[in-house]
Protein backbone atom coordinates (compact mmCIF):
# COMPACT_ATOMS: atom_id res chain seq x y z
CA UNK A 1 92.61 9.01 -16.65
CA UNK A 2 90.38 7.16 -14.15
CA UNK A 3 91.01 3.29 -13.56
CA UNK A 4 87.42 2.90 -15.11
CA UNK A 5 88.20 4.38 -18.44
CA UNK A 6 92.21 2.77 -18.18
CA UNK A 7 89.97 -0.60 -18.53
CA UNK A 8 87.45 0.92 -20.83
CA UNK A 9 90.44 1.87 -23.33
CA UNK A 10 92.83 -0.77 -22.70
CA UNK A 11 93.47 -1.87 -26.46
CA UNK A 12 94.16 1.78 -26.92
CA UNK A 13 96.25 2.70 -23.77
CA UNK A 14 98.80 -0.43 -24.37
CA UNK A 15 99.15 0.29 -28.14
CA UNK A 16 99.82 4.17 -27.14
CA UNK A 17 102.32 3.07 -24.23
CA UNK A 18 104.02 0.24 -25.65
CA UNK A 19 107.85 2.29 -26.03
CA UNK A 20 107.96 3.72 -22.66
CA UNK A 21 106.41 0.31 -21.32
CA UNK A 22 109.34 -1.35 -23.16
CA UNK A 23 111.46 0.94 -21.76
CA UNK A 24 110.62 0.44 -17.82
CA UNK A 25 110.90 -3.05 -18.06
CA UNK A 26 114.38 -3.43 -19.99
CA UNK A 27 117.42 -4.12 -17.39
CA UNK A 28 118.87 -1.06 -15.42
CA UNK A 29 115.55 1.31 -16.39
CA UNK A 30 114.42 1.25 -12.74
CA UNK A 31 117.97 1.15 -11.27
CA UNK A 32 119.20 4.23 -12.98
CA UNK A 33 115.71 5.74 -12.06
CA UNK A 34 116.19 5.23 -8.35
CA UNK A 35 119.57 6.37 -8.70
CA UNK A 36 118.62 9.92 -10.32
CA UNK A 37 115.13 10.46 -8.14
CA UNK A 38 117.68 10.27 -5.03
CA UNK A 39 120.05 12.96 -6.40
CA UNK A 40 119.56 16.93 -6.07
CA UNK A 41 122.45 17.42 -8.33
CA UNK A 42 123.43 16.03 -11.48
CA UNK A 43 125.06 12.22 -11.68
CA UNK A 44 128.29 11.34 -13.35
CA UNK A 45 128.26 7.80 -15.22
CA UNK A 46 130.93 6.53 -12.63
CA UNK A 47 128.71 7.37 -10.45
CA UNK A 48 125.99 5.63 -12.05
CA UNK A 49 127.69 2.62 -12.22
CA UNK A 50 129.37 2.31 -8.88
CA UNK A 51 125.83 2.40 -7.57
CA UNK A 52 124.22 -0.22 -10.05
CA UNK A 53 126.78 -3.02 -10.08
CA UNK A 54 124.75 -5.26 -11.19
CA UNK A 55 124.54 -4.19 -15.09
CA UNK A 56 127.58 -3.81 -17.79
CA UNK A 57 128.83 0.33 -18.56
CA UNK A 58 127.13 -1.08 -21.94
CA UNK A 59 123.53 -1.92 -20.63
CA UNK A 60 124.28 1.36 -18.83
CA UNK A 61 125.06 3.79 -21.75
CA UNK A 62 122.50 2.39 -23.90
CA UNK A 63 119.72 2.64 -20.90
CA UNK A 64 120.79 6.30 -20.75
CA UNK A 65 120.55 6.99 -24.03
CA UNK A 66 117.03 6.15 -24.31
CA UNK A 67 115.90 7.48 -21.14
CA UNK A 68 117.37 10.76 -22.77
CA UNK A 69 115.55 9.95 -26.01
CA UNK A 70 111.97 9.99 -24.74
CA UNK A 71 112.85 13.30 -22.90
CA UNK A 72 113.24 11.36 -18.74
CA UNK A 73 116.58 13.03 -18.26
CA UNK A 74 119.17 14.67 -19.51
CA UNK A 75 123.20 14.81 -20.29
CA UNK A 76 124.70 18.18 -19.95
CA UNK A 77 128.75 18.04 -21.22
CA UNK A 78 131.31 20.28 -19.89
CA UNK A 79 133.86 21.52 -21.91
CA UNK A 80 136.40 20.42 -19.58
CA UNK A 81 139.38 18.09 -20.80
CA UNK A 82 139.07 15.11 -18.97
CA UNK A 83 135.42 15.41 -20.52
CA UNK A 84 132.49 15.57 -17.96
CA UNK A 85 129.19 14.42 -18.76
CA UNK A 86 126.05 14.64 -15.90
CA UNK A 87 122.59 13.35 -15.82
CA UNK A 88 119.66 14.72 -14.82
CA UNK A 89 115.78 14.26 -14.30
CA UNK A 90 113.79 16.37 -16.60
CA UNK A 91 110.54 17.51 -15.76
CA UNK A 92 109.15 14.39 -17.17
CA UNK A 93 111.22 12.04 -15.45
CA UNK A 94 110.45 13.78 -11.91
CA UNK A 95 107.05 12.97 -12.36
CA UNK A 96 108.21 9.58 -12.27
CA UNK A 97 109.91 9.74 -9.03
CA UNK A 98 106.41 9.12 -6.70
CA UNK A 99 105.61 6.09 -8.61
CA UNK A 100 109.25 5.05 -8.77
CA UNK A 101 109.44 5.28 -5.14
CA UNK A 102 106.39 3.73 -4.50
CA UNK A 103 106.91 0.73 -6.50
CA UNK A 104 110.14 0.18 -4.81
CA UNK A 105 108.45 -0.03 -1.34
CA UNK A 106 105.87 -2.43 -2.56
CA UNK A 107 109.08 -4.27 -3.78
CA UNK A 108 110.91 -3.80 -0.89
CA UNK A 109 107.67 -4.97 1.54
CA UNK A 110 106.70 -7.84 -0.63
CA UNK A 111 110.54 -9.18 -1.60
């Protein structure tokens, strides 16, 4: 969609992006995000959270939970006992990982 029609259609384009809107801009959405984008292989939840200090295993689990929900990544379980879980980009959610990156290096520039 060109910038031109983006303006043309905002009414339509907010109402139509509103939940994944929500989502990016709820605590730990672009942390968790970064974290993933930089990964080739799947991340553990310790993992997770050893590199985002900043928000509660909570905050965490729930952000995960909806980023699996609208279909950004995924959580593969091994049958192992202790339990292993892993996250993942999907498709979806590496077609994130441009804008993701560039967004932080505006942040990053301008900060």
């Amino acid at each position: 969609m060109a910038e031109s029609e983006i303006i043309r259609d905002l009414p339509e384009v907010l109402r139509r992006t509103r939940t994944l809107r929500g989502l990016f801009s709820s605590k730990g959405t672009v942390e968790i995000m970064l974290s993933l984008c930089c990964s080739k292989r799947g991340v553990r939840f310790t993992e997770l959270h050893r590199m985002i200090q900043e928000i509660s295993t909570r905050t965490l689990a729930t952000r995960l939970r909806e980023l699996e929900k609208n279909g950004i990544l995924t959580r593969h379980s091994f049958n192992e006992i202790p339990p292993r879980v892993e996250y993942r980009l999907t498709g979806k959610g590496q077609g994130l990982v441009n804008a993701i990156l560039a967004l932080t290096r505006w942040m990053k520039k301008w900060s």
